[in-house]
C-alpha atoms as a PDB file:
ATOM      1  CA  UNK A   1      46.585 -44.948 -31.802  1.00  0.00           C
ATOM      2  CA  UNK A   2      47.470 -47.400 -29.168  1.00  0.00           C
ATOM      3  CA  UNK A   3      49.889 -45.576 -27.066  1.00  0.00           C
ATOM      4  CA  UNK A   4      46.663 -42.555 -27.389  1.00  0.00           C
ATOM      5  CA  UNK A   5      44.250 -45.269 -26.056  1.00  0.00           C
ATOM      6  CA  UNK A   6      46.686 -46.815 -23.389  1.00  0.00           C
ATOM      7  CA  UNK A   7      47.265 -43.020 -21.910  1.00  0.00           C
ATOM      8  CA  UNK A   8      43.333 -42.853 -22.112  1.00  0.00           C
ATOM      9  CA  UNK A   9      42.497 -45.819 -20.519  1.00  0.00           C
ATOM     10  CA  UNK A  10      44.811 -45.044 -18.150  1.00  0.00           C
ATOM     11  CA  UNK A  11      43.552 -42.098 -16.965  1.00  0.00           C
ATOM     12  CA  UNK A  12      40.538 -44.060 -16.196  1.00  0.00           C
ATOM     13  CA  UNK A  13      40.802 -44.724 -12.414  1.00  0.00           C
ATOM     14  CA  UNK A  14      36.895 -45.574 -12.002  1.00  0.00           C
ATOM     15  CA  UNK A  15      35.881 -48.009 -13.777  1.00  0.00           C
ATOM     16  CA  UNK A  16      32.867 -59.335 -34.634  1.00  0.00           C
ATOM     17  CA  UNK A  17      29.882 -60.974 -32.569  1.00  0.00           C
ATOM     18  CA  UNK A  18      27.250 -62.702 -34.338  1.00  0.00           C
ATOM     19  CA  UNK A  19      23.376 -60.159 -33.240  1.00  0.00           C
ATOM     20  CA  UNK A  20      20.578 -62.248 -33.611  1.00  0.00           C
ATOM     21  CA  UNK A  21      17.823 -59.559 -32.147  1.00  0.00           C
ATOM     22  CA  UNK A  22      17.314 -56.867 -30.732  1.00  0.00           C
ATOM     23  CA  UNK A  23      14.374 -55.336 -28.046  1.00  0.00           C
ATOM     24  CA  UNK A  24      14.063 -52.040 -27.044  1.00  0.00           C
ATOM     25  CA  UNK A  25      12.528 -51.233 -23.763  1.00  0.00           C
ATOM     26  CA  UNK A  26      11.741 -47.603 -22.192  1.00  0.00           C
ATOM     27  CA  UNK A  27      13.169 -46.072 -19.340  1.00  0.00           C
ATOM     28  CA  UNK A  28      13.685 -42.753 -18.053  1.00  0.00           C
ATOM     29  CA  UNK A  29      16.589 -40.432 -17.748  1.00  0.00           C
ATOM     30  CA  UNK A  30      17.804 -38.149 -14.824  1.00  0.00           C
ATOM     31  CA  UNK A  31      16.395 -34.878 -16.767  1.00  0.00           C
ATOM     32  CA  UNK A  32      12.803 -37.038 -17.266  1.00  0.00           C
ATOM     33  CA  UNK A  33      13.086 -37.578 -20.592  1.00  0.00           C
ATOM     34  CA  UNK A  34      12.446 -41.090 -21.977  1.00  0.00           C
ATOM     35  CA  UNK A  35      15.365 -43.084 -23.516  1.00  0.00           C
ATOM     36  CA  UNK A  36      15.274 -46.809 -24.807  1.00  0.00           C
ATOM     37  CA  UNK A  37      17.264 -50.244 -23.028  1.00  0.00           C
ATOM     38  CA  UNK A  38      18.076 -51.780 -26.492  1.00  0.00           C
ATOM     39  CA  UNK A  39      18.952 -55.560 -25.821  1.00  0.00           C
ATOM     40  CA  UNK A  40      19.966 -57.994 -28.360  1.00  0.00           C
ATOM     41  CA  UNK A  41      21.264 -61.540 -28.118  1.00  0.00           C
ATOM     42  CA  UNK A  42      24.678 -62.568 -28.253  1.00  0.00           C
ATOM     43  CA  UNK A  43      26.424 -65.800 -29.785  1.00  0.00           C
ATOM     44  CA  UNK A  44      29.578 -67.201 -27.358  1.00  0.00           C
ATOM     45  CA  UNK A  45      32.975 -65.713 -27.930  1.00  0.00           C
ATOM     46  CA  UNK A  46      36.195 -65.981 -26.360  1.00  0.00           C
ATOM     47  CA  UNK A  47      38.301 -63.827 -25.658  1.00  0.00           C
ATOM     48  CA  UNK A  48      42.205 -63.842 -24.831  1.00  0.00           C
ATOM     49  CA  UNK A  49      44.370 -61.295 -22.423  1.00  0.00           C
ATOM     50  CA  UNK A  50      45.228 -60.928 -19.181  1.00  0.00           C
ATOM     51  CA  UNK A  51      43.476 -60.985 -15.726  1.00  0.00           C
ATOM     52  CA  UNK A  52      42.788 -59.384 -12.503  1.00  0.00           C
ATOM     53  CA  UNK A  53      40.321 -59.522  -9.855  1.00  0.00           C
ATOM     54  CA  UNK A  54      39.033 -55.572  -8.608  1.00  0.00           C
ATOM     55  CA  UNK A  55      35.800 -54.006  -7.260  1.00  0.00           C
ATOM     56  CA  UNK A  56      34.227 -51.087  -7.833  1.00  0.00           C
ATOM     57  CA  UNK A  57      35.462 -48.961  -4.703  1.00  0.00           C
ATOM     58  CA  UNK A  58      38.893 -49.981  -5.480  1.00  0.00           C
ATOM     59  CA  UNK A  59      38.685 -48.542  -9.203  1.00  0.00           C
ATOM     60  CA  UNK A  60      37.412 -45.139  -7.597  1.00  0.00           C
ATOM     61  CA  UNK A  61      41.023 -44.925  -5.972  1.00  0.00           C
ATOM     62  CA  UNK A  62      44.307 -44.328  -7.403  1.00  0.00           C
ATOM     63  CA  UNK A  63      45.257 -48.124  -6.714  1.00  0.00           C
ATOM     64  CA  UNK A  64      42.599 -48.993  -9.234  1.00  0.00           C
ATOM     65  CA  UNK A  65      43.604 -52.210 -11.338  1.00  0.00           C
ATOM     66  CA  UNK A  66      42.040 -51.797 -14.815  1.00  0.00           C
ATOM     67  CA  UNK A  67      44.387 -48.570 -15.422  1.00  0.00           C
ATOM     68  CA  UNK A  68      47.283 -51.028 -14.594  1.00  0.00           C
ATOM     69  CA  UNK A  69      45.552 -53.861 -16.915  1.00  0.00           C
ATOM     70  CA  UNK A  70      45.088 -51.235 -20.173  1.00  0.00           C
ATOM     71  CA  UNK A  71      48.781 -50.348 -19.407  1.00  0.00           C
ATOM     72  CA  UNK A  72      50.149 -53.846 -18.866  1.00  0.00           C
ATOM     73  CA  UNK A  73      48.558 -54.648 -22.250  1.00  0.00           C
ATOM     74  CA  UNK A  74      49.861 -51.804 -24.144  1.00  0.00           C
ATOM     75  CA  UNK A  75      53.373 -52.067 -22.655  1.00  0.00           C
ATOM     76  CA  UNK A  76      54.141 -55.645 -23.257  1.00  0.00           C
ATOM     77  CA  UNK A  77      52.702 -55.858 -26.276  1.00  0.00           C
ATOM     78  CA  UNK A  78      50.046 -58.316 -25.259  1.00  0.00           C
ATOM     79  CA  UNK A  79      47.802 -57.854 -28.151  1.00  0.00           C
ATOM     80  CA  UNK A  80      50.579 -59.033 -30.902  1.00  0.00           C
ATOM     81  CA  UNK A  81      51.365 -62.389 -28.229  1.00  0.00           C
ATOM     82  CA  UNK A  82      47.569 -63.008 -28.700  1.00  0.00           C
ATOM     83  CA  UNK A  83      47.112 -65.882 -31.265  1.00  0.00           C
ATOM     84  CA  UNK A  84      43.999 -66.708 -34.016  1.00  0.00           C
ATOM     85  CA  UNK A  85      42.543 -63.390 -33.244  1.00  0.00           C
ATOM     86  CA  UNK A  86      38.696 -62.841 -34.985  1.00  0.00           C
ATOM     87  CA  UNK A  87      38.888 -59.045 -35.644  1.00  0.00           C
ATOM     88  CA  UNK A  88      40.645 -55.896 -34.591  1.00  0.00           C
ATOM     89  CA  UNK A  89      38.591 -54.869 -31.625  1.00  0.00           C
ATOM     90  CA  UNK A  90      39.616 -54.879 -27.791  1.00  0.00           C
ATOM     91  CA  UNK A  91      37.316 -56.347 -25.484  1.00  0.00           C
ATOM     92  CA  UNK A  92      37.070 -55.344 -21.448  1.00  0.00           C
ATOM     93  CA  UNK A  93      35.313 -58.493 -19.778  1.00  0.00           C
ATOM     94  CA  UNK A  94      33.420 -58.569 -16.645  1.00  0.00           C
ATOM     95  CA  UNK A  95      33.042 -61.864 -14.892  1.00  0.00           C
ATOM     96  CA  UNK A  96      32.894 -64.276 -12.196  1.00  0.00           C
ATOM     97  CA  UNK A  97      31.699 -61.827  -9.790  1.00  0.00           C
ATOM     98  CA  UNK A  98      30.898 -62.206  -5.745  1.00  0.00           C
ATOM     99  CA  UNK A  99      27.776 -60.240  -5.841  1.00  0.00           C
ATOM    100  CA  UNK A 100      27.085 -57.512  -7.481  1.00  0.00           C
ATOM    101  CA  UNK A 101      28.348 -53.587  -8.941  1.00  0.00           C
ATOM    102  CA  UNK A 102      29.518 -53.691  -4.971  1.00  0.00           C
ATOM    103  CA  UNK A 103      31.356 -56.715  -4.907  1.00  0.00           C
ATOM    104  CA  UNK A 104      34.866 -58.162  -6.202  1.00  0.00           C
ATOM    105  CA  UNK A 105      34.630 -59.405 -10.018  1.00  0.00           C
ATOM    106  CA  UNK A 106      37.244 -60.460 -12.401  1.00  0.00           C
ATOM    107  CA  UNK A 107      37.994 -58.247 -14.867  1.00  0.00           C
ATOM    108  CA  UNK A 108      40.200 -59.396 -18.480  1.00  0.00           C
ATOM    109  CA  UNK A 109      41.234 -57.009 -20.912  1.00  0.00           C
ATOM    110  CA  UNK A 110      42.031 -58.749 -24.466  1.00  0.00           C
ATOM    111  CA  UNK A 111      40.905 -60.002 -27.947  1.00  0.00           C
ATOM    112  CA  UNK A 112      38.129 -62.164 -28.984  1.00  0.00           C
ATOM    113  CA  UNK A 113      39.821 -65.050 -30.741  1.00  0.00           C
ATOM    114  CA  UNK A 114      38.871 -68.427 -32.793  1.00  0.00           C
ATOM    115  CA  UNK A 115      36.899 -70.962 -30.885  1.00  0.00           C
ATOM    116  CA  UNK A 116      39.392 -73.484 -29.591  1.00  0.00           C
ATOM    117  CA  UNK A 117      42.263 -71.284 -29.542  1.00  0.00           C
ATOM    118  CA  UNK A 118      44.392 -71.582 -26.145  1.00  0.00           C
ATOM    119  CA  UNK A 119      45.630 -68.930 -23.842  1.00  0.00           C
ATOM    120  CA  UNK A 120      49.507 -68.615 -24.340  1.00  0.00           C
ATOM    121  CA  UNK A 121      51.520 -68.378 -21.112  1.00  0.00           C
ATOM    122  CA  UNK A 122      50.721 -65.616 -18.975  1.00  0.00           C
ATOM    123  CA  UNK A 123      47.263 -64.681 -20.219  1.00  0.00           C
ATOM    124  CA  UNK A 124      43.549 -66.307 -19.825  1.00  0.00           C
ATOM    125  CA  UNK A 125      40.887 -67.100 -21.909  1.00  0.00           C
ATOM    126  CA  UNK A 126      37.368 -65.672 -21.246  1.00  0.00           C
ATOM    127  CA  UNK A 127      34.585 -67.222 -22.383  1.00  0.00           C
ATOM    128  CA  UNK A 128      31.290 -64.853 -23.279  1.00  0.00           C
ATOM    129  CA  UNK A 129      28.061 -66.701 -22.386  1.00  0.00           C
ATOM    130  CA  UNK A 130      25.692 -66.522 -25.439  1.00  0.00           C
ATOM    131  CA  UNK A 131      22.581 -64.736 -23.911  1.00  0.00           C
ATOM    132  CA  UNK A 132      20.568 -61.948 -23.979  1.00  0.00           C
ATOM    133  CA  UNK A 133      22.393 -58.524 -22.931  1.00  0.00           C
ATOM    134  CA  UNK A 134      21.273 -55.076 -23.032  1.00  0.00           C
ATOM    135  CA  UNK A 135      23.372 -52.396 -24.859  1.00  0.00           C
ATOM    136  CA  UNK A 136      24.619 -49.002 -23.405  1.00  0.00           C
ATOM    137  CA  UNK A 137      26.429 -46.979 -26.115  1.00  0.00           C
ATOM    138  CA  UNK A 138      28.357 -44.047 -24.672  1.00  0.00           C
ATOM    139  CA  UNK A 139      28.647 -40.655 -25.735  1.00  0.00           C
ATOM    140  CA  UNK A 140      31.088 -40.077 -28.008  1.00  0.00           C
ATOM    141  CA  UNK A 141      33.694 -37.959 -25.927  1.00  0.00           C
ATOM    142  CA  UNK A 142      36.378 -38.376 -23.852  1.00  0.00           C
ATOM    143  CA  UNK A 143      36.814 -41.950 -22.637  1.00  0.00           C
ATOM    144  CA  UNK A 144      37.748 -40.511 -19.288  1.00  0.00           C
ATOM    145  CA  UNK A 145      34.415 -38.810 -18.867  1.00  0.00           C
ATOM    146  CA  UNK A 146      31.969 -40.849 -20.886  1.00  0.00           C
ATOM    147  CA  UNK A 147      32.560 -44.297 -20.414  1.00  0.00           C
ATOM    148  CA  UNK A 148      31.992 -43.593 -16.456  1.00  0.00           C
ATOM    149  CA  UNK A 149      29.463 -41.743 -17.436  1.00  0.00           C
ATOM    150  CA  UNK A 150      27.660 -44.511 -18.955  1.00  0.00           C
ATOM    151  CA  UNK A 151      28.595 -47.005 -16.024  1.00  0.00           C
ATOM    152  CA  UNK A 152      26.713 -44.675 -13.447  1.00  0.00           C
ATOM    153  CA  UNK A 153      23.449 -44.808 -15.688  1.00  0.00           C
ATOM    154  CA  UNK A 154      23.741 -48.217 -15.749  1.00  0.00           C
ATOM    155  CA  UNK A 155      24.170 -48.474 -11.815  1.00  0.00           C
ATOM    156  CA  UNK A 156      21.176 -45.878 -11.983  1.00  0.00           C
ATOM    157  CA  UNK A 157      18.707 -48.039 -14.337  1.00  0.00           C
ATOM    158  CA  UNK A 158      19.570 -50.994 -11.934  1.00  0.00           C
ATOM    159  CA  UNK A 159      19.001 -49.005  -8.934  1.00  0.00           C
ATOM    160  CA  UNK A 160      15.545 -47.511 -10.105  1.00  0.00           C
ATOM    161  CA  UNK A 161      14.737 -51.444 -10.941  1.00  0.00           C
ATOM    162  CA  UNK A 162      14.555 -50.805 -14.594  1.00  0.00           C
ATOM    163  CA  UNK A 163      17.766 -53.209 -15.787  1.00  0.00           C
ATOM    164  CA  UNK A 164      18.202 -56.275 -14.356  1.00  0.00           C
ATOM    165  CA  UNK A 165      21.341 -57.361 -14.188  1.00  0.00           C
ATOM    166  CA  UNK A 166      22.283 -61.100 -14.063  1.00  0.00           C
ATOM    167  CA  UNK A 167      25.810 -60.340 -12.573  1.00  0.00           C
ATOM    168  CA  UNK A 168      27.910 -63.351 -14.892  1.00  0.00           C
ATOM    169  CA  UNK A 169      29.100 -61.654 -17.649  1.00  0.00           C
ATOM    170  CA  UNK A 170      29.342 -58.117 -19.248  1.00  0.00           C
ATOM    171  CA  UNK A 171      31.765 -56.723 -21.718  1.00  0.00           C
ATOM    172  CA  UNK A 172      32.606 -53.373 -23.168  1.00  0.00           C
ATOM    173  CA  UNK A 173      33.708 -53.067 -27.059  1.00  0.00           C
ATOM    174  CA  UNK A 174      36.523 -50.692 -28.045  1.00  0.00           C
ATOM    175  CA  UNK A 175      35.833 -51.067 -32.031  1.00  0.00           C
ATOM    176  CA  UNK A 176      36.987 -48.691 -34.670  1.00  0.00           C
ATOM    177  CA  UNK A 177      34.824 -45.730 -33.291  1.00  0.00           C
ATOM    178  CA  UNK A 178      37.311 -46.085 -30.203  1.00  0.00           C
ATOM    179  CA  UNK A 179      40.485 -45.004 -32.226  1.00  0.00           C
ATOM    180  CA  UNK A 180      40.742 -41.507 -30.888  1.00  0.00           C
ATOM    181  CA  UNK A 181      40.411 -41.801 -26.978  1.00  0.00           C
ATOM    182  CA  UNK A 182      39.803 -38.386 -26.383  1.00  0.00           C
ATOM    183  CA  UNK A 183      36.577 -37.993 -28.678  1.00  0.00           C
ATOM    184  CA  UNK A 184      35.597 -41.967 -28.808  1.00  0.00           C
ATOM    185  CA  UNK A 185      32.893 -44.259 -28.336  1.00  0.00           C
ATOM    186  CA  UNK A 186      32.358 -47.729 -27.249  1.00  0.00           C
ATOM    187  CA  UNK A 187      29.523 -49.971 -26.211  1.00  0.00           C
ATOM    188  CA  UNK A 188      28.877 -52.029 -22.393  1.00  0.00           C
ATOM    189  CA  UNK A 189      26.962 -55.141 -23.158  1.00  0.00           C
ATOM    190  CA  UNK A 190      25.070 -56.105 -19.829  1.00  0.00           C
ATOM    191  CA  UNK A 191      24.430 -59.508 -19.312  1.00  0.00           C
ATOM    192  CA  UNK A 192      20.374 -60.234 -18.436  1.00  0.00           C
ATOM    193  CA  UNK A 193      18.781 -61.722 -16.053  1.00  0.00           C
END
């Protein structure tokens, strides 16, 4: 399963937690039908892995850095060096970012792990603001085609002023629906404004 998710996630050259509530709000999608914005609020986490800083026009290249990241993590066996891990499930973080979906941003692929727990040599720990975040859910499909899928409606939503975005944190979840890469599913938490 991992080395199937690694070549996945690789192929990829654009781009647990405790739910208190949720909120669905309405928007519209490209074909005019309505679809919902379901937000929830999220408890703190952190997670542990390994860094990089990338942008978005980068990742649309070949010398795009989350392929590397996903393979980096696969091939040196990061996830076994990660210690007091909370659950199973990978986590993709997005943080500290210059501006916004145009600008640079730090990007950490890893584990969420027990509070306290410290990064081992090598790797960083991410902290995930609690907050309110809105939840895109892919299609389930080929993580090469859906997951940027889902990315562009959420550049689109943002664009036609119906998400806004507070640009600190967001996170993707690769849970147990993510086991087969090439007919998966995983969900992009947004941070809110």
């Amino acid at each position: 399963m991992r080395l199937s998710f690694f070549l996945i996630i690789c192929g990829l050259g654009v781009l647990g937690l405790a739910l208190v509530s949720t909120n669905d709000q309405r928007g519209t999608t490209n074909d005019g039908t309505e679809s919902a914005i379901k937000e929830t609020n999220v408890a703190a986490f952190t997670i542990i892995g390994i860094a990089t800083r990338t942008d978005n026009a980068k990742e649309s290249t070949a010398n795009g850095m989350i392929p590397k990241q996903w393979q980096k993590f696969f091939s040196e066996g990061i996830p076994a060096k990660i210690p007091s891990t909370s659950g199973t499930n990978f986590y993709a973080v997005y943080s500290d970012y210059a501006s916004d979906h145009n600008g640079e941003y730090t990007y950490v692929v890893g584990q969420a792990v027990k509070d306290g727990t410290a990064a081992p040599s090598g790797m960083v720990a991410s902290r995930v603001p609690a907050g309110q975040y809105a939840v895109f859910t892919t299609e389930i499909g080929p993580f090469s085609k859906v997951i940027p899928d889902a990315w562009q409606r959420i550049f689109e939503l943002e664009a036609e002023g119906k998400l806004k975005r507070a640009y600190k944190t967001d996170f993707e979840i690769y849970d147990q629906r993510a086991q087969n890469p090439q007919n998966g599913q995983i969900d992009i938490y947004i941070g809110l404004k």
